[in-house]
Protein backbone atom coordinates (compact mmCIF):
# COMPACT_ATOMS: atom_id res chain seq x y z
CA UNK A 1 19.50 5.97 8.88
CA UNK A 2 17.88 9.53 7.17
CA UNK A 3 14.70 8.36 5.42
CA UNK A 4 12.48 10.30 3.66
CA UNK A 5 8.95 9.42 3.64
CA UNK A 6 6.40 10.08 0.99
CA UNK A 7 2.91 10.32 2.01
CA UNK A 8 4.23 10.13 5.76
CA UNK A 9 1.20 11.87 7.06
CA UNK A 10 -1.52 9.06 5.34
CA UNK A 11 -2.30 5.88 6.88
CA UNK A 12 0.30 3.26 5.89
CA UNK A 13 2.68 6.73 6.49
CA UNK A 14 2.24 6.65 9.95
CA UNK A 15 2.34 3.47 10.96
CA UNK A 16 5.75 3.59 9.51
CA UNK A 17 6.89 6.55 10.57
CA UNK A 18 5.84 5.35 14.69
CA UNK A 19 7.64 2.46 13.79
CA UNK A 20 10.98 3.95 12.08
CA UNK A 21 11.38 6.66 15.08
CA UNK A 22 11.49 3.50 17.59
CA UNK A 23 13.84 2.13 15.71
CA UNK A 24 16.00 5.04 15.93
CA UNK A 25 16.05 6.64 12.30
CA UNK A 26 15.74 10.13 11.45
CA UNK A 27 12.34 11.02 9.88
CA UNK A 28 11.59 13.60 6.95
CA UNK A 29 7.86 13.09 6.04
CA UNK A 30 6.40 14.97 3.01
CA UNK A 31 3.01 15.47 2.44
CA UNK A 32 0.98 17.78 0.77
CA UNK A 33 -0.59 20.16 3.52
CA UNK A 34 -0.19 21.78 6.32
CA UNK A 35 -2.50 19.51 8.37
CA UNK A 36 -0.29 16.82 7.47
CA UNK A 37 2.72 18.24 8.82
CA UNK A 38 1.02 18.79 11.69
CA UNK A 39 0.44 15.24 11.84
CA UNK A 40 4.21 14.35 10.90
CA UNK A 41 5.25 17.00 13.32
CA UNK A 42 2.91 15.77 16.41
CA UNK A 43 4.65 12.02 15.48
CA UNK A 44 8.06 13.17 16.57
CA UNK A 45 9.25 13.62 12.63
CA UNK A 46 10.48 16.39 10.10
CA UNK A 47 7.89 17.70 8.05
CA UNK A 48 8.49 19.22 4.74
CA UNK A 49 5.03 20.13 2.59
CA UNK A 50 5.47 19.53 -1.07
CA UNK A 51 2.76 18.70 -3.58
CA UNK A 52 4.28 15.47 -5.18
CA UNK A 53 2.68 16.79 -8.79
CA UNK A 54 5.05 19.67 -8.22
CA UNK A 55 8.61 18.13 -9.32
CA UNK A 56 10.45 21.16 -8.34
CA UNK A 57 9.24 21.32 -5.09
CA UNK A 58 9.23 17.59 -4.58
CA UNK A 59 13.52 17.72 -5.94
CA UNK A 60 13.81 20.41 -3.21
CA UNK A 61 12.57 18.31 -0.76
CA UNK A 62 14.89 15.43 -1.34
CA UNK A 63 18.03 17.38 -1.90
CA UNK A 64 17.21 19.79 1.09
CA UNK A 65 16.22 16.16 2.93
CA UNK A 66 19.73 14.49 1.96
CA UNK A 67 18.21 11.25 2.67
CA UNK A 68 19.99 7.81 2.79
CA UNK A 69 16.23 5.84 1.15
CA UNK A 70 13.20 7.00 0.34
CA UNK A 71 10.13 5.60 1.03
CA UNK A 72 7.45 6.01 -1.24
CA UNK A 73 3.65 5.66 0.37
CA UNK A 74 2.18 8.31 -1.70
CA UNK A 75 -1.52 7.46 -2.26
CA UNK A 76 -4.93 9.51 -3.55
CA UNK A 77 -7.79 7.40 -2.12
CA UNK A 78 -9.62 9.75 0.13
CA UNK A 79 -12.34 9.77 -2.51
CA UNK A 80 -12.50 6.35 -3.98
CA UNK A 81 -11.07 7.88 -7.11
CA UNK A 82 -8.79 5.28 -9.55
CA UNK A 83 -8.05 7.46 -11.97
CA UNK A 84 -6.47 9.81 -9.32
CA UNK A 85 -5.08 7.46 -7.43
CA UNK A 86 -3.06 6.10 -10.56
CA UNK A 87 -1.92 9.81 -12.06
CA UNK A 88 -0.17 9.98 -8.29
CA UNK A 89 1.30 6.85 -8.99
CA UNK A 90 2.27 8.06 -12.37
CA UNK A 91 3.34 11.66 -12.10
CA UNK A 92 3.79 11.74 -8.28
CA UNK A 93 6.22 8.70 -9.02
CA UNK A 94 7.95 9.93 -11.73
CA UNK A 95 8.82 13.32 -9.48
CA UNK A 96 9.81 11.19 -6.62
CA UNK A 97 12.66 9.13 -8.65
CA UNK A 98 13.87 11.73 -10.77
CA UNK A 99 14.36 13.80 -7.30
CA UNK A 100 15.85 10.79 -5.78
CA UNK A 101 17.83 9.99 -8.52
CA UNK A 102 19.39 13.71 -8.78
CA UNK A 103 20.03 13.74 -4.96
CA UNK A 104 22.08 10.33 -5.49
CA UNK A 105 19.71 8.68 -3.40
CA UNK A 106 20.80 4.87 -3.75
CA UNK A 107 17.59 3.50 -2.44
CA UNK A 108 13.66 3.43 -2.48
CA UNK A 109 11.00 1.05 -1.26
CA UNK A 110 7.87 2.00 -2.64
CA UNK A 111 3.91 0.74 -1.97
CA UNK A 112 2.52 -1.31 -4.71
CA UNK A 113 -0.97 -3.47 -4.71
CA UNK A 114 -0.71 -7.22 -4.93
CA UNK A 115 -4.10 -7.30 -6.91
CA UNK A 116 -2.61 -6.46 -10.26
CA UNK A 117 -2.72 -9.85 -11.39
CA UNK A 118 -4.92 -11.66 -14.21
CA UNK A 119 -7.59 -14.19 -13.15
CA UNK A 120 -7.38 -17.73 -11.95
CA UNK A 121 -6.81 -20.39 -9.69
CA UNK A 122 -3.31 -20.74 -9.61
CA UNK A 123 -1.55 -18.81 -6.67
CA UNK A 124 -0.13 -15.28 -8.14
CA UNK A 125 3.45 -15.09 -7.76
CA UNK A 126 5.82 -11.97 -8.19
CA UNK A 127 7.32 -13.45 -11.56
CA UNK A 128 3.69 -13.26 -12.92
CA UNK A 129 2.77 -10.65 -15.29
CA UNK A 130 0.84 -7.81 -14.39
CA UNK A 131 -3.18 -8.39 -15.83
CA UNK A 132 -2.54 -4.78 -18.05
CA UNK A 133 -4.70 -5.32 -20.99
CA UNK A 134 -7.59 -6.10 -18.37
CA UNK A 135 -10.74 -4.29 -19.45
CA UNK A 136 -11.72 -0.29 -18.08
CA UNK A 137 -11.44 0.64 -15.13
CA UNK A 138 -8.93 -2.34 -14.14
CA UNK A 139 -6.56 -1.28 -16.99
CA UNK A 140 -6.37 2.29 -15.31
CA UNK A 141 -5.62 0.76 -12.31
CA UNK A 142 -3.14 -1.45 -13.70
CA UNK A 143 -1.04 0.81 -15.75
CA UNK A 144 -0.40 3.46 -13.12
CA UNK A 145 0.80 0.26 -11.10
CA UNK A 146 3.40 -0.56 -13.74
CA UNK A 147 4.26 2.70 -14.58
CA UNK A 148 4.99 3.16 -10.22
CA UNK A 149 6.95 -0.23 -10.55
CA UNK A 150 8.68 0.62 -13.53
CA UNK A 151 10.02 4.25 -12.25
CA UNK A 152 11.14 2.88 -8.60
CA UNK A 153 13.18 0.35 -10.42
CA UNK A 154 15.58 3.13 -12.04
CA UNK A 155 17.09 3.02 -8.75
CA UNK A 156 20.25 1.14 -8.25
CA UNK A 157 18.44 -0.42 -5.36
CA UNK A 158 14.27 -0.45 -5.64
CA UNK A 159 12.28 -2.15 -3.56
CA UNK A 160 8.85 -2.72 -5.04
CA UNK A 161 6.40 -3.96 -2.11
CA UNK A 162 2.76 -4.91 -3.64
CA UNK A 163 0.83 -4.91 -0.28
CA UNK A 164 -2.62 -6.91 -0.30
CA UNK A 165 -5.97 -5.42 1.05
CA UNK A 166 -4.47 -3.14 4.29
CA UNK A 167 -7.01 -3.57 7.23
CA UNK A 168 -6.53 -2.14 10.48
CA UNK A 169 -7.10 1.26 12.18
CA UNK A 170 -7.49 4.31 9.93
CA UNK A 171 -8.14 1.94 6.32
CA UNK A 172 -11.67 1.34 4.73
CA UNK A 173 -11.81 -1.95 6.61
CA UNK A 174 -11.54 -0.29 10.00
CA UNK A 175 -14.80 -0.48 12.07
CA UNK A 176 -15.60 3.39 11.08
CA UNK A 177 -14.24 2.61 7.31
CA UNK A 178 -16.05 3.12 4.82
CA UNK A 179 -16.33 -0.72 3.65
CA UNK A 180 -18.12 -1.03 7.48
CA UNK A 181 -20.32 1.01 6.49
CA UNK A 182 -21.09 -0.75 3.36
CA UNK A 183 -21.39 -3.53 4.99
CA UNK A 184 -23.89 -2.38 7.98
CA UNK A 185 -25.43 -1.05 5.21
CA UNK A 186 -25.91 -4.02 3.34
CA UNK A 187 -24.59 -3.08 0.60
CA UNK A 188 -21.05 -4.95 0.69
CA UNK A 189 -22.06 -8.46 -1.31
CA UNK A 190 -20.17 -11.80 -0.82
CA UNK A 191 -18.93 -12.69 -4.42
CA UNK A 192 -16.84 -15.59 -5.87
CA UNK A 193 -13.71 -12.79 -6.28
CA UNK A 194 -10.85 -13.75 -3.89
CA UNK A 195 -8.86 -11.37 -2.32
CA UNK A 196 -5.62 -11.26 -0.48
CA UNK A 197 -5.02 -8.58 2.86
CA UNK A 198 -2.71 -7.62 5.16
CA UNK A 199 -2.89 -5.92 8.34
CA UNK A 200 -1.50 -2.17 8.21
CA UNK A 201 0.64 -2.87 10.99
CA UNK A 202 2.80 -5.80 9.13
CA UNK A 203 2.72 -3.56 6.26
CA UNK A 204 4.40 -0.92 8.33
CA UNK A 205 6.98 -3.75 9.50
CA UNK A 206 7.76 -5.16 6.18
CA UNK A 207 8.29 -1.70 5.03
CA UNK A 208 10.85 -1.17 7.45
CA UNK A 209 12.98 -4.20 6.88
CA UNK A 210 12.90 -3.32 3.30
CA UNK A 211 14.70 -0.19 3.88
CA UNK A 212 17.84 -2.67 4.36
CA UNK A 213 16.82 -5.54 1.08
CA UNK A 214 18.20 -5.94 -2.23
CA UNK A 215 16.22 -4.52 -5.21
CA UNK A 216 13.01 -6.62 -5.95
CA UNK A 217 9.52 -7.16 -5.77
CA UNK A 218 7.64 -9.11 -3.04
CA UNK A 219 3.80 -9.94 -2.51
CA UNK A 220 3.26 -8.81 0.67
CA UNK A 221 -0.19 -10.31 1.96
CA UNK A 222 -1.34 -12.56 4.68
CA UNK A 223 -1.71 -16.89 4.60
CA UNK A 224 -4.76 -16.87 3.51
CA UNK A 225 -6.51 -15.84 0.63
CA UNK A 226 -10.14 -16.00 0.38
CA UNK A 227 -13.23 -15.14 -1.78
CA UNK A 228 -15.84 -12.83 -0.83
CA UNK A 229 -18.37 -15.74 -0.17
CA UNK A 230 -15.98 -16.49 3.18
CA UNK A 231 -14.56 -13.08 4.31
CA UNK A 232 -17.73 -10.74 4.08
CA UNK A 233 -20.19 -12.93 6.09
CA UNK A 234 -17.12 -12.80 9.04
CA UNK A 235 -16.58 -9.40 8.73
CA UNK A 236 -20.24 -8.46 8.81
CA UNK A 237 -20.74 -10.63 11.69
CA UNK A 238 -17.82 -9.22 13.46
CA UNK A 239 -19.48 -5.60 12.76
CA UNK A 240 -22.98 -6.63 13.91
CA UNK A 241 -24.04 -6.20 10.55
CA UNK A 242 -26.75 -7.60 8.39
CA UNK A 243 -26.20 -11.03 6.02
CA UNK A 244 -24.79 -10.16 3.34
CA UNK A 245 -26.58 -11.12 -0.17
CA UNK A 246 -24.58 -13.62 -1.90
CA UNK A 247 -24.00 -12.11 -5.32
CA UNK A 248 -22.21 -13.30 -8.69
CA UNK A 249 -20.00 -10.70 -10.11
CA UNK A 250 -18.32 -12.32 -12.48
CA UNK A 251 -14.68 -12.14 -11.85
CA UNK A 252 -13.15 -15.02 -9.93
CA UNK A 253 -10.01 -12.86 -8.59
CA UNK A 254 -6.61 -14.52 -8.00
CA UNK A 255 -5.33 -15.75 -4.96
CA UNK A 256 -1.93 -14.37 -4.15
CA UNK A 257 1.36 -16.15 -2.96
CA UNK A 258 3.64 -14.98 0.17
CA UNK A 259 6.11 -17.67 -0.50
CA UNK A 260 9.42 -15.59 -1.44
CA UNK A 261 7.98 -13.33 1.82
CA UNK A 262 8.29 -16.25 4.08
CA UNK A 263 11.31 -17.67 2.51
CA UNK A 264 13.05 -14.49 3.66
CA UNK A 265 12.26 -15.44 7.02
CA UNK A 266 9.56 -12.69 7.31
CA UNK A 267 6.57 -13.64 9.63
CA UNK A 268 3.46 -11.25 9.87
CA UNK A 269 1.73 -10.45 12.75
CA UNK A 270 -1.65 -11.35 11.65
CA UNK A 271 -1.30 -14.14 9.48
CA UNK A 272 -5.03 -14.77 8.48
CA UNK A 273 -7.16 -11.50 8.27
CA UNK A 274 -9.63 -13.48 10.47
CA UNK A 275 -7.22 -12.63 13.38
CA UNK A 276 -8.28 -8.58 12.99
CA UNK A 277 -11.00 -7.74 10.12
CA UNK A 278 -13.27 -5.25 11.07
CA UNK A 279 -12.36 -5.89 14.89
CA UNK A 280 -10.22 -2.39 14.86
């Protein structure tokens, strides 16, 4: 299969795109530099640089790329920015379907985030309603995610994948991530806010199988959901970092369910994030 991959040169990007290539598809990574198609390149991929604000460039792309899916991993987190992040998954979205959509591209699995839903106890599920009159900054956060979901669903076959918390080599959990630092810093608390995760690897994986599933949405996040108070102390352990304080912020966070992902027969590599946090 010709896939073309969105934010190929990022880190969920190339963990698919290793992944794909053993497999046996044919690879067309965009990305927005040429550093990044020197990554895509050095991978064993096609490289194509478009800027996915551009539409007519990113249109070019897909009808020069005459792909049978797209995948869309198109993020803008370098700099801890939300509001960035969730004009990509606006505009940069809205670019990528309508350029699918005029290539006659069938098919598009695109990254979500399974922490989009409101607050509680009860175990999220994908039929839940996204949290998007939640207060500033959330609601920025929120919107962009529906407005992603919303767009990728115009295709006759849209996969919406709402990943947890990736860990692994290259994220902000990685031992030289930025949340390491925080927390060798001391400055990563241990709050009552639970949070689902999933290694970038299984990410990667699910991705792939996607590529062949029916339109729909699926949580995709480890076994094991857990607050602050029980992941940071681990993970700061694991990094030979400091205690963390024990801090109150407020928001109790939802756990998230993997049932319909399990259902499916899908099984992750690293079910619990205690298998891998901060160890990579």
């Amino acid at each position: 299969m010709k896939i073309f991959v969105a934010g190929a040169s990022g880190v969920l990007g190339r963990a698919f795109t290793r992944r794909a290539l053993a497999d046996g598809h044919d690879i067309v990574g965009m990305t927005r530099s040429a550093r990044g198609a020197d990554v895509v390149a050095a991978a064993g991929a096609h490289p194509v640089v478009a800027d996915a604000f551009d539409a007519d460039a990113v249109a070019v792309a897909v009808a020069q790329a005459r792909p049978d899916a797209v995948v869309h991993l198109l993020t803008d987190l370098a700099g801890g920015d939300r509001t960035a992040n969730s004009r990509l998954r606006e505009a940069g979205t809205r670019n990528l379907v309508d350029a699918a959509l005029a290539a006659g591209v069938q098919r598009m699995v695109a990254e979500s985030i399974s922490w989009v839903y409101p607050s509680g106890t009860r175990p999220a599920t994908e039929d839940d309603a996204l949290d998007v009159e939640a207060p500033e900054p959330r609601r920025t956060t929120i919107r962009g995610v529906a407005a992603l979901e919303g767009a990728v669903r115009e295709l006759p076959v849209g996969v919406v994948l709402r990943f947890g918390q990736l860990y692994g080599p290259g994220t902000w959990f990685a031992r030289n991530g930025s949340t390491a630092d925080a927390a060798r810093d001391g400055a990563l608390p241990a709050t009552e806010t639970v949070a689902s995760f999933v290694h970038v690897e299984d990410a990667a994986a699910v991705a792939l199988q996607a590529v062949a599933w029916p339109a729909g949405t699926w949580n995709v996040v480890d076994d094991e959901p857990a607050p602050g108070t029980a992941w940071v102390p681990v993970f700061a352990r694991v990094l030979g970092a400091p205690e963390p304080a024990a801090v109150t912020s407020g928001d109790i966070g939802r756990p998230v369910s993997n049932a319909r992902l399990r259902a499916a027969g899908v099984r992750l590599l690293h079910p619990s994030w205690r298998d891998g946090l901060g160890r990579e």
